[in-house]
Protein backbone atom coordinates (compact mmCIF):
# COMPACT_ATOMS: atom_id res chain seq x y z
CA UNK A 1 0.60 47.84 8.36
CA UNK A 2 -0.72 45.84 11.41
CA UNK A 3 2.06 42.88 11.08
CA UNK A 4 3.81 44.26 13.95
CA UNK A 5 1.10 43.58 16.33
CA UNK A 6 -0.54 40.44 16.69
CA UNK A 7 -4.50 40.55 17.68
CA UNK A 8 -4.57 44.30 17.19
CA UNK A 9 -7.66 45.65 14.80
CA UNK A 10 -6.97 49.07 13.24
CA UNK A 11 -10.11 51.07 12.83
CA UNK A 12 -9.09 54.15 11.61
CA UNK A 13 -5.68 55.00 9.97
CA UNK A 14 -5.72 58.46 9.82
CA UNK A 15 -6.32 61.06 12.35
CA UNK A 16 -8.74 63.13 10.07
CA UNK A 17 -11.07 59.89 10.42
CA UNK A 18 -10.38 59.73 14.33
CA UNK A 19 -11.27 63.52 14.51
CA UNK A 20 -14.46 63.97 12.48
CA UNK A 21 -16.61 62.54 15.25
CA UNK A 22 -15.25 65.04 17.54
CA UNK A 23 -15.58 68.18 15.37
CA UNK A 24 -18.59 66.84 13.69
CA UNK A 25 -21.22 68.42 16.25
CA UNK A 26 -19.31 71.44 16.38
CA UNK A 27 -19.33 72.35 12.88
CA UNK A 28 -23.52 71.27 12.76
CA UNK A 29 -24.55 73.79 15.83
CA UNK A 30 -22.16 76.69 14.16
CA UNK A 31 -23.92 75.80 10.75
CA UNK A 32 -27.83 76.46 12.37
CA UNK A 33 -26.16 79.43 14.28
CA UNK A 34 -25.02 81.02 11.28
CA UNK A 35 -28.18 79.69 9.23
CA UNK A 36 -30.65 81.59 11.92
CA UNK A 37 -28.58 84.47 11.71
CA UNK A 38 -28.71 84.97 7.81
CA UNK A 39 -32.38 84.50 8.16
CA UNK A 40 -32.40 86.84 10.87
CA UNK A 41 -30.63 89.60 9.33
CA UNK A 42 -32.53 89.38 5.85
CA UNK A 43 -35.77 88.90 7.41
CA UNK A 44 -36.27 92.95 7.30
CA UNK A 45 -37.36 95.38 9.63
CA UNK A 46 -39.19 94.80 12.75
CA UNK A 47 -41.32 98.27 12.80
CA UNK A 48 -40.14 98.84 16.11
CA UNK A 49 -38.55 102.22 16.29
CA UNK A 50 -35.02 102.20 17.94
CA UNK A 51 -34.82 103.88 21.18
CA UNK A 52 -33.18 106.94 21.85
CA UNK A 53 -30.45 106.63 24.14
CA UNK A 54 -30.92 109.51 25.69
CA UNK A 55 -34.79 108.84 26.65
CA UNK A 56 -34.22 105.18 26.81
CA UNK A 57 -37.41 103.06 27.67
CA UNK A 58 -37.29 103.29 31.44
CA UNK A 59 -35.77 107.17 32.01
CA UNK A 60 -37.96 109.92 31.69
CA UNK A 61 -37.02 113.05 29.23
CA UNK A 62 -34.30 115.38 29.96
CA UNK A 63 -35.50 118.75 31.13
CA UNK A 64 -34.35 122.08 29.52
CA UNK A 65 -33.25 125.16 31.86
């Protein structure tokens, strides 16, 4: 395969093998993403009570006529 070219040290010959460095990182920081988010979601409820949109945290409550 490397008759052609005298001196010349293959390292890798495939491009899967030349890209798994690149994508390597990418696929590990999606992983704990997705990992913190499963934990997240199953972890239950918080006790907090939504807030009402209408008398949201910092507005006061609307007024009848």
């Amino acid at each position: 395969m490397t008759d052609r070219y005298d001196g010349v040290d293959l390292l890798a010959d495939h491009s899967i093998l030349l890209a798994v460095p690149a994508f390597l990182p990418a696929f590990l920081i999606a992983g704990v993403v997705v990992v913190i988010a499963v934990r997240d979601r199953r972890g239950g409820d918080d006790g907090d009570p939504p807030d009402d949109p209408a008398t949201g945290p910092d507005t006061e409550p609307r007024k009848e006529d």
